[in-house]
C-alpha atoms as a PDB file:
ATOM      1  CA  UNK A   1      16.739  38.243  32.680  1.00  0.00           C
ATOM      2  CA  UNK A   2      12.811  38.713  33.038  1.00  0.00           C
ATOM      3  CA  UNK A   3      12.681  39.095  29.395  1.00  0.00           C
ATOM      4  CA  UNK A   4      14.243  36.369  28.563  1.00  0.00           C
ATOM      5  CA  UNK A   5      12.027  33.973  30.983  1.00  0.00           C
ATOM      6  CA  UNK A   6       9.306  35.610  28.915  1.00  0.00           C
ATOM      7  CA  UNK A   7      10.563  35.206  25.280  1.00  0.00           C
ATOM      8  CA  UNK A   8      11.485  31.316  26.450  1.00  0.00           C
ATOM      9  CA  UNK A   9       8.043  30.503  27.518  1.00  0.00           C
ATOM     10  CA  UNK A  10       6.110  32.258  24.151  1.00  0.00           C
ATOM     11  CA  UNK A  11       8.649  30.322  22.138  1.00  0.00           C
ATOM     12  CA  UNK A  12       7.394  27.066  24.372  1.00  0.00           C
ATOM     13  CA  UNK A  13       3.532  28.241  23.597  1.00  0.00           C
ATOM     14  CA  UNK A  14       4.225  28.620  19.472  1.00  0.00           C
ATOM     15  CA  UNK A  15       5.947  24.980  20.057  1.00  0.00           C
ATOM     16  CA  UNK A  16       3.090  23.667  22.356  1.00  0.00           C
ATOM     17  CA  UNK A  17       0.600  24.712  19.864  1.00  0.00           C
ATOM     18  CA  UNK A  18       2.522  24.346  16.824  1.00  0.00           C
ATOM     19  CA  UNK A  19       2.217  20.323  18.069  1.00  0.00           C
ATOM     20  CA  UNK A  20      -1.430  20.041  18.728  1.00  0.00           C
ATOM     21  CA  UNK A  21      -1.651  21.228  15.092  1.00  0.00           C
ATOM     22  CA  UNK A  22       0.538  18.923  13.719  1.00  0.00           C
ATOM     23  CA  UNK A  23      -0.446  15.810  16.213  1.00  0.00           C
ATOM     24  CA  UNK A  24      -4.344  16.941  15.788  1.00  0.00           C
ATOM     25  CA  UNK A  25      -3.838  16.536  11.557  1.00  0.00           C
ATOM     26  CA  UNK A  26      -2.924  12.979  12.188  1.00  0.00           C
ATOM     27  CA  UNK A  27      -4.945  11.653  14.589  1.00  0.00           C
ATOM     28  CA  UNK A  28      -7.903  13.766  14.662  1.00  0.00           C
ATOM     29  CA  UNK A  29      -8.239  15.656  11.231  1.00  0.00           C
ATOM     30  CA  UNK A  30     -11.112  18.427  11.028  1.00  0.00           C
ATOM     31  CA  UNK A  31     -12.346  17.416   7.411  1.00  0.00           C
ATOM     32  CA  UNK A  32     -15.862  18.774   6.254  1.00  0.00           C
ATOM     33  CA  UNK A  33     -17.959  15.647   7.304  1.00  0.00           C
ATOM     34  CA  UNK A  34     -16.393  15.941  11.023  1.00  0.00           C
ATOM     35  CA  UNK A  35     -16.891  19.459  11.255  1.00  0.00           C
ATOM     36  CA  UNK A  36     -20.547  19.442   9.833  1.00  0.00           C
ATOM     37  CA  UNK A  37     -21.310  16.743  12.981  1.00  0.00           C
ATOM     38  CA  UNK A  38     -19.475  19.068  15.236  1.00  0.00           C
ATOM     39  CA  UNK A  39     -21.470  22.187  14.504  1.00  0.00           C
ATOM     40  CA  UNK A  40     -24.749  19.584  14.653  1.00  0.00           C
ATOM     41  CA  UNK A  41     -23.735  18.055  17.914  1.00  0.00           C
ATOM     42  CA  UNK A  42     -23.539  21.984  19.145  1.00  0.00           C
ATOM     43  CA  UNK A  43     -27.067  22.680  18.198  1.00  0.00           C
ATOM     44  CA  UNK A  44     -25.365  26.007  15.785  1.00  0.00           C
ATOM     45  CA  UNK A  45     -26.803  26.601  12.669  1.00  0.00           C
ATOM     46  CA  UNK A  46     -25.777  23.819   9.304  1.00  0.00           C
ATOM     47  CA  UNK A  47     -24.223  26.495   7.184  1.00  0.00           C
ATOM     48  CA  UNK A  48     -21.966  27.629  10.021  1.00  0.00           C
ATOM     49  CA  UNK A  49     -17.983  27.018   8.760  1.00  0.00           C
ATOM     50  CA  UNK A  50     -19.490  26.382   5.076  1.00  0.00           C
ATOM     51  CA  UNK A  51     -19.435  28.821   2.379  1.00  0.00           C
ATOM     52  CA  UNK A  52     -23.492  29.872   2.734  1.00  0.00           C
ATOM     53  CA  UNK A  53     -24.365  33.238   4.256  1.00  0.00           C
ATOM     54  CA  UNK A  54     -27.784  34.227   4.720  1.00  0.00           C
ATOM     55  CA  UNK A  55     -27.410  37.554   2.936  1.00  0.00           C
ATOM     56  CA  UNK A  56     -27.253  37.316  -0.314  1.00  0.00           C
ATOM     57  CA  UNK A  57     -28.762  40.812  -1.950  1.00  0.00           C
ATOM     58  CA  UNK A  58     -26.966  42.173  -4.528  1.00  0.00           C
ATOM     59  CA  UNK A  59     -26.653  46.456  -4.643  1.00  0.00           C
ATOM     60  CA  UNK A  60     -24.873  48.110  -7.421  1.00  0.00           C
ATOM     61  CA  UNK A  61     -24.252  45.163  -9.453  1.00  0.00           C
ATOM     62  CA  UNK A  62     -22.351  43.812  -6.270  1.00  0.00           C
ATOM     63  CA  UNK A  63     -23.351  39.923  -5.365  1.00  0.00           C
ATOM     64  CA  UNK A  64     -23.469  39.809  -1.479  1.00  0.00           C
ATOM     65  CA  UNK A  65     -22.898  43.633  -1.570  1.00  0.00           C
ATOM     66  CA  UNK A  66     -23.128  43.774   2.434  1.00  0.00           C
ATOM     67  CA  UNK A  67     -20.613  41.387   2.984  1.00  0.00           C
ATOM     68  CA  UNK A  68     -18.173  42.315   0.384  1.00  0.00           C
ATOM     69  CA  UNK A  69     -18.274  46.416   1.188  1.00  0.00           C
ATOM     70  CA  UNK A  70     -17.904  45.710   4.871  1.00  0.00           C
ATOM     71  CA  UNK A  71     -14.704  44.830   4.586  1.00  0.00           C
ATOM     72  CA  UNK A  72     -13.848  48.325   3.704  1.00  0.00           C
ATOM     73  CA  UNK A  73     -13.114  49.399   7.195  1.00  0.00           C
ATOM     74  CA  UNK A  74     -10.002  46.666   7.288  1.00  0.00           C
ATOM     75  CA  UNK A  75      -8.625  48.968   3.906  1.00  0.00           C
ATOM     76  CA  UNK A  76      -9.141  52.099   5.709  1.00  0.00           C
ATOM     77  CA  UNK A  77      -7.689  50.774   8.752  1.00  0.00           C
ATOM     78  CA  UNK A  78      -4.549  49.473   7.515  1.00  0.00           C
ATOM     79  CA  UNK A  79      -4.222  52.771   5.440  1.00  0.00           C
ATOM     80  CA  UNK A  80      -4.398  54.927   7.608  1.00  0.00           C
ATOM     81  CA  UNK A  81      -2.093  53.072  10.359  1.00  0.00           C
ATOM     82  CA  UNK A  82       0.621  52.999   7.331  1.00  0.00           C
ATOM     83  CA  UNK A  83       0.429  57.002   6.808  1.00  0.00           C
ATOM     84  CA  UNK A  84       0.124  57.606  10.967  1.00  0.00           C
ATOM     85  CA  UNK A  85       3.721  55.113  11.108  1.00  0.00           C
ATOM     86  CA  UNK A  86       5.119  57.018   8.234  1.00  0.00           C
ATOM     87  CA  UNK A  87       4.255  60.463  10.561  1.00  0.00           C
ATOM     88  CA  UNK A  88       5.830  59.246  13.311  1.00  0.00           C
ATOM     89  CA  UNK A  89       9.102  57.717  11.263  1.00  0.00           C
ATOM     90  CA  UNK A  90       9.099  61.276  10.167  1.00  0.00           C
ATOM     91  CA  UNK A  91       9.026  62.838  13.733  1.00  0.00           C
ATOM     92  CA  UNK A  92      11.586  59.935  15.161  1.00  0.00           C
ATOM     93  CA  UNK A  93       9.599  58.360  17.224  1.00  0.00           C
ATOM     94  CA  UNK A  94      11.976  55.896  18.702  1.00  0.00           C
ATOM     95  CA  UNK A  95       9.567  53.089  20.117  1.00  0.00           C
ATOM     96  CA  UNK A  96       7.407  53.468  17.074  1.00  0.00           C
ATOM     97  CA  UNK A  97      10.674  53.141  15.358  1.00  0.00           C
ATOM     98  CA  UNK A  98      11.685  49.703  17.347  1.00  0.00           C
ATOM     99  CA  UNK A  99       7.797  48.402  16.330  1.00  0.00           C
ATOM    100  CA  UNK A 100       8.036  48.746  12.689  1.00  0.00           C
ATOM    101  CA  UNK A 101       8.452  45.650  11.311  1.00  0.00           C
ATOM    102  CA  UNK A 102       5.437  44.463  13.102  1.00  0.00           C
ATOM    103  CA  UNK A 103       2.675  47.464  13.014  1.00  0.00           C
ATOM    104  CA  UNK A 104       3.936  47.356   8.946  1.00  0.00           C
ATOM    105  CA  UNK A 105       3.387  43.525   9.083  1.00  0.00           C
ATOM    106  CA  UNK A 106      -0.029  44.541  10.718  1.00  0.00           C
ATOM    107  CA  UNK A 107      -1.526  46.889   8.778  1.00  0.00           C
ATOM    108  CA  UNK A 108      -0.834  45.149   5.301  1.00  0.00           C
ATOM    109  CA  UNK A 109      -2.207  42.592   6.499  1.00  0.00           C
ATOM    110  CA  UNK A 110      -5.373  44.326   7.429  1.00  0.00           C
ATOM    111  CA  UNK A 111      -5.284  45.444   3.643  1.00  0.00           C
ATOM    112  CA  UNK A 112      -4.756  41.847   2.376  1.00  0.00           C
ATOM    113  CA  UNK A 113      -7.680  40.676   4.657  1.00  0.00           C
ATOM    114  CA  UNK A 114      -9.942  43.069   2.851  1.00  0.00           C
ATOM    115  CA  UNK A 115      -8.793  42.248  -0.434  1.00  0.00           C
ATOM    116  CA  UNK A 116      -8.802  38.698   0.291  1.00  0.00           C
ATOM    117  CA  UNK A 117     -12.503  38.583   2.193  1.00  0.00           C
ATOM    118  CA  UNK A 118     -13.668  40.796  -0.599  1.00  0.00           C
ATOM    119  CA  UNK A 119     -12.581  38.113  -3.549  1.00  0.00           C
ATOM    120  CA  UNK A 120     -14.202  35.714  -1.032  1.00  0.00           C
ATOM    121  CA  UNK A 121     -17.279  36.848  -0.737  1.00  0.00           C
ATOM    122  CA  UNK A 122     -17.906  37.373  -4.048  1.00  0.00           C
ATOM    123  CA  UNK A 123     -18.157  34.515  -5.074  1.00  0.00           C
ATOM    124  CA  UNK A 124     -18.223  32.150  -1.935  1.00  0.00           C
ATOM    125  CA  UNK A 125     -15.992  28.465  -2.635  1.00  0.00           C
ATOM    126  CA  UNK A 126     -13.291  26.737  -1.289  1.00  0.00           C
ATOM    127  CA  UNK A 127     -11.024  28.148  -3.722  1.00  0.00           C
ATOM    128  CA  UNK A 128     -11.642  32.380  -3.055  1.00  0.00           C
ATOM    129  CA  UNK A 129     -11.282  30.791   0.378  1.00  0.00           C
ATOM    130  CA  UNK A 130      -8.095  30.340   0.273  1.00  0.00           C
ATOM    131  CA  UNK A 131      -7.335  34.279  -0.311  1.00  0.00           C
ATOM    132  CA  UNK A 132      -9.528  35.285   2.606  1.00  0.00           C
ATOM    133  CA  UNK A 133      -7.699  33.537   4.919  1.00  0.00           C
ATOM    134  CA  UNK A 134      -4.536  34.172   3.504  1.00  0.00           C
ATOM    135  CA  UNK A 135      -4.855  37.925   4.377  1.00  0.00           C
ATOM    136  CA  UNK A 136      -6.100  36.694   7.884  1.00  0.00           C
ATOM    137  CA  UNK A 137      -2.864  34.654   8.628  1.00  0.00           C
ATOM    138  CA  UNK A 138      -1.091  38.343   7.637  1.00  0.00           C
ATOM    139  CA  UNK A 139      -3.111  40.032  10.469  1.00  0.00           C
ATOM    140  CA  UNK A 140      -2.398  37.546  12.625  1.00  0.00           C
ATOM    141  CA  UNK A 141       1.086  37.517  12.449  1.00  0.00           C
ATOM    142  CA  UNK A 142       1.068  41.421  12.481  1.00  0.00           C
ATOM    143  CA  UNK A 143      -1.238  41.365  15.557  1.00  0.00           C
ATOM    144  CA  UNK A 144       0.935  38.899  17.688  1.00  0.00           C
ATOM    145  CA  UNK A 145       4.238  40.421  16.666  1.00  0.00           C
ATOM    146  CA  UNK A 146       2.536  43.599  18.135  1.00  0.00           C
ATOM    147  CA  UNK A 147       1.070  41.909  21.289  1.00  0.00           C
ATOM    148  CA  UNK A 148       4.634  40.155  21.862  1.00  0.00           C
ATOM    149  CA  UNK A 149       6.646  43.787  21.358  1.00  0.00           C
ATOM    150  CA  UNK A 150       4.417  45.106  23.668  1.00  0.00           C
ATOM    151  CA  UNK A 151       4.870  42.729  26.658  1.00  0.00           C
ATOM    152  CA  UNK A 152       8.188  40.950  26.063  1.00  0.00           C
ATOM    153  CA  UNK A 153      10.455  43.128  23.532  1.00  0.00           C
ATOM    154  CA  UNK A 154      10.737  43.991  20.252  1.00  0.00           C
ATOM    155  CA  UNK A 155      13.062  40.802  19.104  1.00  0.00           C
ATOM    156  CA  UNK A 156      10.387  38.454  20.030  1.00  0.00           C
ATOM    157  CA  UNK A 157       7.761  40.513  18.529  1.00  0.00           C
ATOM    158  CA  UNK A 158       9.503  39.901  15.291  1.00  0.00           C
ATOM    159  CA  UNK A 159      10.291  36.323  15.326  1.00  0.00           C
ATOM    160  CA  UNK A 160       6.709  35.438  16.450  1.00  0.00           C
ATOM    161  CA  UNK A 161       5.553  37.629  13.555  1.00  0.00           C
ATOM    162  CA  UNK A 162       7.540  35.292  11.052  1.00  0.00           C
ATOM    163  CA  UNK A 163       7.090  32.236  13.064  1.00  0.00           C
ATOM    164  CA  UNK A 164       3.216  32.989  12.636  1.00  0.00           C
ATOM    165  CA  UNK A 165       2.825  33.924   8.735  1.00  0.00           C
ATOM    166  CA  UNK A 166       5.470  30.423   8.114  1.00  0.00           C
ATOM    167  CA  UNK A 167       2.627  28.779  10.524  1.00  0.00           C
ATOM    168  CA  UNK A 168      -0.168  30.465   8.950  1.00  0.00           C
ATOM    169  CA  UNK A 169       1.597  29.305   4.905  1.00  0.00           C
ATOM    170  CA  UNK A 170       1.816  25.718   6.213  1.00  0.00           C
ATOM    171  CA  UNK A 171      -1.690  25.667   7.620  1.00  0.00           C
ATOM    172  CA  UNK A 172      -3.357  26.629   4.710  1.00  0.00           C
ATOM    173  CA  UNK A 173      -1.222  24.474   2.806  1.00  0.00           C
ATOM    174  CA  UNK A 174      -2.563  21.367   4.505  1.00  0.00           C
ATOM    175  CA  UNK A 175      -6.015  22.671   4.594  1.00  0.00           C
ATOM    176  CA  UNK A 176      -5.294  22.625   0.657  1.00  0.00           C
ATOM    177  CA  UNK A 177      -4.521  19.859   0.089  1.00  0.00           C
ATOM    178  CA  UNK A 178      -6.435  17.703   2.571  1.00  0.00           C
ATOM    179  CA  UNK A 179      -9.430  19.347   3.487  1.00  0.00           C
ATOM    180  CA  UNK A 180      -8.139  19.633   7.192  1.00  0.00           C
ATOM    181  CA  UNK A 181      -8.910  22.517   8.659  1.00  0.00           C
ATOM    182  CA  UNK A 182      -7.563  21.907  12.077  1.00  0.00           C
ATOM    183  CA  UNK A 183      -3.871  23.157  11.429  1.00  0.00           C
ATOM    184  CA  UNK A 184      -5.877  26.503  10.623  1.00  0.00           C
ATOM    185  CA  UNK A 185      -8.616  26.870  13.879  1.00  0.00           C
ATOM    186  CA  UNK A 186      -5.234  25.891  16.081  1.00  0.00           C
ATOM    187  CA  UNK A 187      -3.260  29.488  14.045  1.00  0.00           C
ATOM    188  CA  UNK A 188      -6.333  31.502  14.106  1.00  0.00           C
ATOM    189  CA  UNK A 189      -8.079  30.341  18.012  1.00  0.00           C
ATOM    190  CA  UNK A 190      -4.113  29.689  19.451  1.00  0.00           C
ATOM    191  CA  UNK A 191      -2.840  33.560  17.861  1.00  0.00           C
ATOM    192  CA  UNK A 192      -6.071  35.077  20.261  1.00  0.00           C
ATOM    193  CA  UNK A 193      -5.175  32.686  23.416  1.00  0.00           C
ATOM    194  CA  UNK A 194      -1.861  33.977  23.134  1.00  0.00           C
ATOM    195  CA  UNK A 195      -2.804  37.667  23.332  1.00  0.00           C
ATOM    196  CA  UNK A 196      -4.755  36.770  25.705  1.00  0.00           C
ATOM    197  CA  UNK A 197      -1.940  35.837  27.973  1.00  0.00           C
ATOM    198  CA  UNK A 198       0.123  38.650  27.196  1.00  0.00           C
ATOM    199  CA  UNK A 199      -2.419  41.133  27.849  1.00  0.00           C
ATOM    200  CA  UNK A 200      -2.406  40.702  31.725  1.00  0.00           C
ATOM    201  CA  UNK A 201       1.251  40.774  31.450  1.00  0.00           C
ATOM    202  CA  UNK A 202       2.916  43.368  32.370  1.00  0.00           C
ATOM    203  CA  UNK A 203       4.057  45.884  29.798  1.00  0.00           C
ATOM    204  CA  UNK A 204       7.900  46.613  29.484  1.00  0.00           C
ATOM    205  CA  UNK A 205       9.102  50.042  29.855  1.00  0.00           C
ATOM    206  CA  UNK A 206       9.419  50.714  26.163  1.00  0.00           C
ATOM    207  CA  UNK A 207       5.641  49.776  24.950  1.00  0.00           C
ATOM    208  CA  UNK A 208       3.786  51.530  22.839  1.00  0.00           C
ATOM    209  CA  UNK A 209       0.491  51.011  25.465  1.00  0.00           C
ATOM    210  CA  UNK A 210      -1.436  49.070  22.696  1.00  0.00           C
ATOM    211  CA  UNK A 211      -4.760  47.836  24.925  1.00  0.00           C
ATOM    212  CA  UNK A 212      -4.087  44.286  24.273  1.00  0.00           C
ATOM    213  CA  UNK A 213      -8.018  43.364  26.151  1.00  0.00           C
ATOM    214  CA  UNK A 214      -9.337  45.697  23.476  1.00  0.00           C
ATOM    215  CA  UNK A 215      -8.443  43.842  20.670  1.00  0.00           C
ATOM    216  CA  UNK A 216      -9.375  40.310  22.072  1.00  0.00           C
ATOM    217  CA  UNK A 217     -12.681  42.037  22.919  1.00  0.00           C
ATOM    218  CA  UNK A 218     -13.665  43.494  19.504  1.00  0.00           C
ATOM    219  CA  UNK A 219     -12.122  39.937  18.269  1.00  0.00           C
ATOM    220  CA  UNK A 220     -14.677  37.802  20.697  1.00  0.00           C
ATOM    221  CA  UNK A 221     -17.904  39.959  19.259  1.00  0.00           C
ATOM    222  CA  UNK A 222     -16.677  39.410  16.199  1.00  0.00           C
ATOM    223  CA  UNK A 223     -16.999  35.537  16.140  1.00  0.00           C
ATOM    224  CA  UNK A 224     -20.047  35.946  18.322  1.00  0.00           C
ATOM    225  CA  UNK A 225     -22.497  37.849  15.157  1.00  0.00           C
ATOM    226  CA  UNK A 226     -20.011  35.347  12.972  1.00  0.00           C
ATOM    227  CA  UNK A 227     -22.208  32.222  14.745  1.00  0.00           C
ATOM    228  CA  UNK A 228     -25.520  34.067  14.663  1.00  0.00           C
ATOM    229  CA  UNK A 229     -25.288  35.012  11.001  1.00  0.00           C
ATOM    230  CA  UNK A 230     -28.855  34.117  10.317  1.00  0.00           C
ATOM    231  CA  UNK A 231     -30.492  34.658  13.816  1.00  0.00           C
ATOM    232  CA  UNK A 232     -29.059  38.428  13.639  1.00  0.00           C
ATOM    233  CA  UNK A 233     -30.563  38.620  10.281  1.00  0.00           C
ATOM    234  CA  UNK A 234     -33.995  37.368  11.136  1.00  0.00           C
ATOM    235  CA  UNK A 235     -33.498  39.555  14.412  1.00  0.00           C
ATOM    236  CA  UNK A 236     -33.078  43.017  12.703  1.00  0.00           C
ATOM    237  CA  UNK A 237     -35.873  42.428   9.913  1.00  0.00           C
ATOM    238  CA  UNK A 238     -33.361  41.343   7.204  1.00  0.00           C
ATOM    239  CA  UNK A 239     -31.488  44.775   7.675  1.00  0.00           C
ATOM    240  CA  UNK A 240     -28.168  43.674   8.401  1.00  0.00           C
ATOM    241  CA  UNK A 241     -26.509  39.693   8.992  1.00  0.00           C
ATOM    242  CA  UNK A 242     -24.354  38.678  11.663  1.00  0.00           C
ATOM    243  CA  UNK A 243     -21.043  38.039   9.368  1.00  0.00           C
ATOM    244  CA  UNK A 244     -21.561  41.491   7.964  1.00  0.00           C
ATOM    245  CA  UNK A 245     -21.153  42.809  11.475  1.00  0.00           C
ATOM    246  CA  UNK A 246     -18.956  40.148  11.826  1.00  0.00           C
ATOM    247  CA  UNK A 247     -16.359  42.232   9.579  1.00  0.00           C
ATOM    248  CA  UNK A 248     -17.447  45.909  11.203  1.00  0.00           C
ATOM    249  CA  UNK A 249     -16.379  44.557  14.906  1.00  0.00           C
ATOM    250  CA  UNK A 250     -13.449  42.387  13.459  1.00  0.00           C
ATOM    251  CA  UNK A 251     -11.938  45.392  11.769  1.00  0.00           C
ATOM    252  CA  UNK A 252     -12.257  47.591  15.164  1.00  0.00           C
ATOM    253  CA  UNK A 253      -9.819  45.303  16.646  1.00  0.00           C
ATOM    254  CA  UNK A 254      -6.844  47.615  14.701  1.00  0.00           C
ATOM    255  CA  UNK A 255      -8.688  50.571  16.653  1.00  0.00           C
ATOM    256  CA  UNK A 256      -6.317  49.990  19.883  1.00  0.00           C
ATOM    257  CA  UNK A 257      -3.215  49.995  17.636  1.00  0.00           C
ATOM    258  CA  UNK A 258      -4.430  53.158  15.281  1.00  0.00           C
ATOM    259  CA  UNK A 259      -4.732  54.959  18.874  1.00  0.00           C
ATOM    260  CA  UNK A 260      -1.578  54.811  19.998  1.00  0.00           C
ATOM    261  CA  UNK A 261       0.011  56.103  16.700  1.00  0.00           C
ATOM    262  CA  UNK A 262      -2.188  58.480  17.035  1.00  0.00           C
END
């Protein structure tokens, strides 16, 4: 019965922010122009949500070398936690077993974000845009399924996982085709309030003890170098840029997840 309070009120959060998504669109859309003010109003740096990063060098023929190659880690991440699940399939591991769908769900998408951010950053625009964050709203979904398996069960681990990537396709759609990008920040900002919340609940007997705090942790430094981009970069002599590191602590958010198949 416990569960079941807790799988009604996630599926009342994904509805409750599934609506300020679709309410926000029409009354307040995010377009460029609004979102340029925003980040002026904030005092944050102009290029900050554009497609401008501060480090530009090119090594090995690679434009923006240090922001394309640091999204290795996310490749080696979501390898390796696809060989560690096939291990444990091996060795019948029964709650790895009842977390499948979701840690697979996961870890491609930790594969498609690197492919994705790589094509990105390669040549920055609107367009390669599209496949970075595509490979994001994977992630997500695997991330949440994972968080909701954890601390509800593994059913509603599995239909949040869906629930997100159909958000996630219908978010970038309208970001698309109308520039609005608030369907998207409501996905990506409402996936990590809602792992939030399930981290200090408790676990069910049959979790997998994935640190939940961990991940919104490595998450939170990530988009804290991701607003300092150029300040970082100034800071540490032009050695290294804040969305490089942005990608290094991003990707250590699967770190709590690879540990426990470990």
């Amino acid at each position: 019965m416990q569960q079941t309070i807790h799988e009604r009120r996630l599926l009342l959060a994904v509805v409750a922010f599934f609506v300020l998504g679709l309410v926000g669109h029409f009354v307040r859309p995010l377009t460029p122009d609004v979102v340029k003010a925003l980040v002026a109003q904030l005092g944050l740096h102009s290029n900050l949500g554009g497609n401008h990063f501060v480090d530009s060098r090119t090594w090995l023929s690679i434009p923006n070398a240090a922001d394309v190659l640091s999204n290795l880690p996310f490749a080696i991440f979501g390898v390796w936690g696809l060989l560690l699940q096939a291990n444990t399939r091996k060795a019948s591991q029964p709650y790895v077993g009842r977390e499948s769908f979701v840690l697979t769900l996961f870890f491609v998408g930790l594969i498609f974000t690197a492919i994705g951010s790589m094509l990105y950053h390669l040549a920055p625009s609107d367009s390669t845009l599209l496949w970075d964050r595509a490979g994001m709203a994977f992630a997500f979904a695997g991330m949440l399924g994972v968080a909701a398996s954890e601390r509800v069960s593994s059913a509603s681990g599995i239909w949040l996982g869906l629930a997100t990537l159909l958000a996630g396709a219908i978010a970038l759609l309208v970001w698309s085709q109308t520039t609005d990008v608030l369907p998207w920040l409501t996905l990506q900002f409402g996936c990590m309030a809602m792992i939030l919340v399930l981290a200090i609940t408790r676990k069910h007997v049959k979790s997998l003890g994935v640190s939940l705090y961990a991940v919104v942790a490595w998450y939170a430094l990530a988009k804290i170098f991701e607003s300092n981009d150029h300040a970082i970069f100034e800071a540490t002599g032009h050695w290294v840029s804040g969305h490089t590191l942005k990608h290094l602590a991003a990707s250590l958010a699967a770190r709590p997840v690879i540990r426990v198949l470990k």
